[in-house]
N, C-alpha and C. Protein backbone atom coordinates (compact mmCIF):
# COMPACT_ATOMS: atom_id res chain seq x y z
N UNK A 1 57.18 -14.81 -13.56
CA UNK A 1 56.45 -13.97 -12.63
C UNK A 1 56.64 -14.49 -11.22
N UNK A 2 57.20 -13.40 -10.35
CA UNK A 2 56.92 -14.47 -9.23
C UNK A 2 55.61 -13.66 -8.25
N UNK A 3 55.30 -14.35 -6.64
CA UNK A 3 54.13 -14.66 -6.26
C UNK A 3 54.73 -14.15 -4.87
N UNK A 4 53.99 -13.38 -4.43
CA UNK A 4 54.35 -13.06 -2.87
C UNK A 4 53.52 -13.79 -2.00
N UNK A 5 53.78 -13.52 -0.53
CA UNK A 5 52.79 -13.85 0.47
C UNK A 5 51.06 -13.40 0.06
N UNK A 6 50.61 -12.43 -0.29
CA UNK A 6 49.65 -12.37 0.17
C UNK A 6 48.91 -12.99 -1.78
N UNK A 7 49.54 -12.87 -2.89
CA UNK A 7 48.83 -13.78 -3.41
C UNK A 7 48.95 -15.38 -3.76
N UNK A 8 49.58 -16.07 -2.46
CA UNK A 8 49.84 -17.29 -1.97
C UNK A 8 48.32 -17.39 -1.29
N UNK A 9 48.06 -16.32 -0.32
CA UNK A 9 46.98 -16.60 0.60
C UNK A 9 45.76 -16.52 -0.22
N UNK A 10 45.91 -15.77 -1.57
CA UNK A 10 44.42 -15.77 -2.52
C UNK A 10 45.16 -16.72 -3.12
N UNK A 11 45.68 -17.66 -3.21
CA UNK A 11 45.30 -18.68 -3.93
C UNK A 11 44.74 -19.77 -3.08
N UNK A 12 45.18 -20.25 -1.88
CA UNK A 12 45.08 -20.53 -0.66
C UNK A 12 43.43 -20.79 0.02
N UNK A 13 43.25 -19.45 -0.04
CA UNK A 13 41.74 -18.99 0.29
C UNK A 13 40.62 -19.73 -1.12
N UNK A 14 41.37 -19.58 -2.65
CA UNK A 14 40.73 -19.97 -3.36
C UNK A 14 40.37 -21.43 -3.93
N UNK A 15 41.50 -21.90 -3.37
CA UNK A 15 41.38 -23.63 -2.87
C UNK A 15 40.24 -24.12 -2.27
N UNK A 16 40.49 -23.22 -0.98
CA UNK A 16 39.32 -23.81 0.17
C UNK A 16 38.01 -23.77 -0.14
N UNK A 17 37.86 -22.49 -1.11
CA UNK A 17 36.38 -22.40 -1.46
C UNK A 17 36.66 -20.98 -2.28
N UNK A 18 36.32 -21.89 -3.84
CA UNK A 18 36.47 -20.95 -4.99
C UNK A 18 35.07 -19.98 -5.49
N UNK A 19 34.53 -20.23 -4.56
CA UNK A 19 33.04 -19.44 -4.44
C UNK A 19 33.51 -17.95 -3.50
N UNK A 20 34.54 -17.86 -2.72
CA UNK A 20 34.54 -17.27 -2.04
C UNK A 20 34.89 -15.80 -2.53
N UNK A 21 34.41 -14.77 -2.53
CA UNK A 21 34.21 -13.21 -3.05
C UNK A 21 35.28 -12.28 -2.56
N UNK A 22 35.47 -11.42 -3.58
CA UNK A 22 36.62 -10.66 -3.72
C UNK A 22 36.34 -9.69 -2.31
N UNK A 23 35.66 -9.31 -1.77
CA UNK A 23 35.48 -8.32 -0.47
C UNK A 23 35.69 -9.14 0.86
N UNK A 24 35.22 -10.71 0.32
CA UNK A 24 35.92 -11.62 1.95
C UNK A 24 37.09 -11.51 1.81
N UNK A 25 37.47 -11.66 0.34
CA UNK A 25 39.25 -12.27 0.72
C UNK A 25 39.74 -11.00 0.95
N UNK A 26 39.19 -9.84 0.51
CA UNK A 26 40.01 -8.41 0.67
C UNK A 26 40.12 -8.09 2.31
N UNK A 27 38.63 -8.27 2.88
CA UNK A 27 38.98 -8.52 4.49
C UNK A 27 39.93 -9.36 4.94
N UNK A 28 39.78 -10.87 4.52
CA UNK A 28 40.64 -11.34 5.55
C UNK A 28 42.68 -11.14 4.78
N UNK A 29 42.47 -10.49 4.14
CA UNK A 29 43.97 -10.04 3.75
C UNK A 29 44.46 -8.21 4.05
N UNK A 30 43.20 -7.69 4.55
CA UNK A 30 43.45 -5.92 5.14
C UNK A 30 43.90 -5.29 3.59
N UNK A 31 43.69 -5.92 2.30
CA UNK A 31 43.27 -5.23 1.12
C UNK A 31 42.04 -4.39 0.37
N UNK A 32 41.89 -3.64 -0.36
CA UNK A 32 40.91 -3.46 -0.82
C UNK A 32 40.52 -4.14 -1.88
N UNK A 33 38.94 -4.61 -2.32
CA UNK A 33 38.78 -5.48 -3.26
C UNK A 33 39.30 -5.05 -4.55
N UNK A 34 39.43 -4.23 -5.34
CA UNK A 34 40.55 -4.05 -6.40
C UNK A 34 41.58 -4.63 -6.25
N UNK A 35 42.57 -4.38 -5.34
CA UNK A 35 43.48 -4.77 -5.40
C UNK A 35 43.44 -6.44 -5.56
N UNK A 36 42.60 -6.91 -4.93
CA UNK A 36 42.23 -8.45 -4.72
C UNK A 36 42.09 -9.04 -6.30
N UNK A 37 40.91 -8.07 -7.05
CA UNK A 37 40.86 -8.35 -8.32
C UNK A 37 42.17 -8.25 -9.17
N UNK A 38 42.56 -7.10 -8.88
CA UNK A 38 43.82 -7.27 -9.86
C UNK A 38 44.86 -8.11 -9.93
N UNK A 39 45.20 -8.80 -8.13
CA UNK A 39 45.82 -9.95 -8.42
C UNK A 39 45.75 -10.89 -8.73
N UNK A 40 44.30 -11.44 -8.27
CA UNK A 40 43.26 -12.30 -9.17
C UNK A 40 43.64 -12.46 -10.76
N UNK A 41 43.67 -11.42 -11.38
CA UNK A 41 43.89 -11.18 -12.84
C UNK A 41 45.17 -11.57 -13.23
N UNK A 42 45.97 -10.86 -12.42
CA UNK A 42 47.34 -11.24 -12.42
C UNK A 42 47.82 -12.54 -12.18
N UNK A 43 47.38 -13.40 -11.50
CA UNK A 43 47.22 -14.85 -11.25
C UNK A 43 46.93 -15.56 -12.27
N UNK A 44 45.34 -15.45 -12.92
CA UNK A 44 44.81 -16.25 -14.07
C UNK A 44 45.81 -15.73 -15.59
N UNK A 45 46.36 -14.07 -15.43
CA UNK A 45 46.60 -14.25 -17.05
C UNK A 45 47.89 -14.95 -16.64
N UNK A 46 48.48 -15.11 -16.10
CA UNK A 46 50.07 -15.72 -15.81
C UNK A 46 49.79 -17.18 -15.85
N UNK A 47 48.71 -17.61 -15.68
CA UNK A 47 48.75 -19.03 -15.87
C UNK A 47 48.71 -19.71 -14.39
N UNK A 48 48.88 -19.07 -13.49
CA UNK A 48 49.15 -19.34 -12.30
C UNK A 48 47.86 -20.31 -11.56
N UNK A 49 46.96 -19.38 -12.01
CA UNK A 49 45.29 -19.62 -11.46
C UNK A 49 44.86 -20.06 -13.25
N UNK A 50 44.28 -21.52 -13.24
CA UNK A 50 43.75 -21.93 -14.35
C UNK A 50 42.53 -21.31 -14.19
N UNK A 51 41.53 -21.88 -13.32
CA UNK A 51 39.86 -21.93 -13.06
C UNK A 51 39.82 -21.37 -12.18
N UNK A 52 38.62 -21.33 -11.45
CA UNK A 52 38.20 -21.34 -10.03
C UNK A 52 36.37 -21.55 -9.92
């Protein structure tokens, strides 16, 4: 699977603070929170994102 820029920056963002909610990161990436979730999803089932 590979990983673009902007779910580099949700992983990034989820480093800094894994508390931080799918509608901040959707703001500070000009996404909508779905989309945020779904890469989210896409992240953890790939193995990419263990926890958070």
């Amino acid at each position: 699977m590979s990983i673009d820029s902007r779910d580099r920056r949700i992983i990034e963002i989820l480093k800094k603070d894994s508390r931080t909610s799918f509608v901040d990161i959707a703001k500070q990436l000009n996404l909508s929170e779905g989309a945020v979730r779904k890469r989210v999803k896409k992240l953890i089932d790939s193995g990419i994102i263990r926890r958070f």
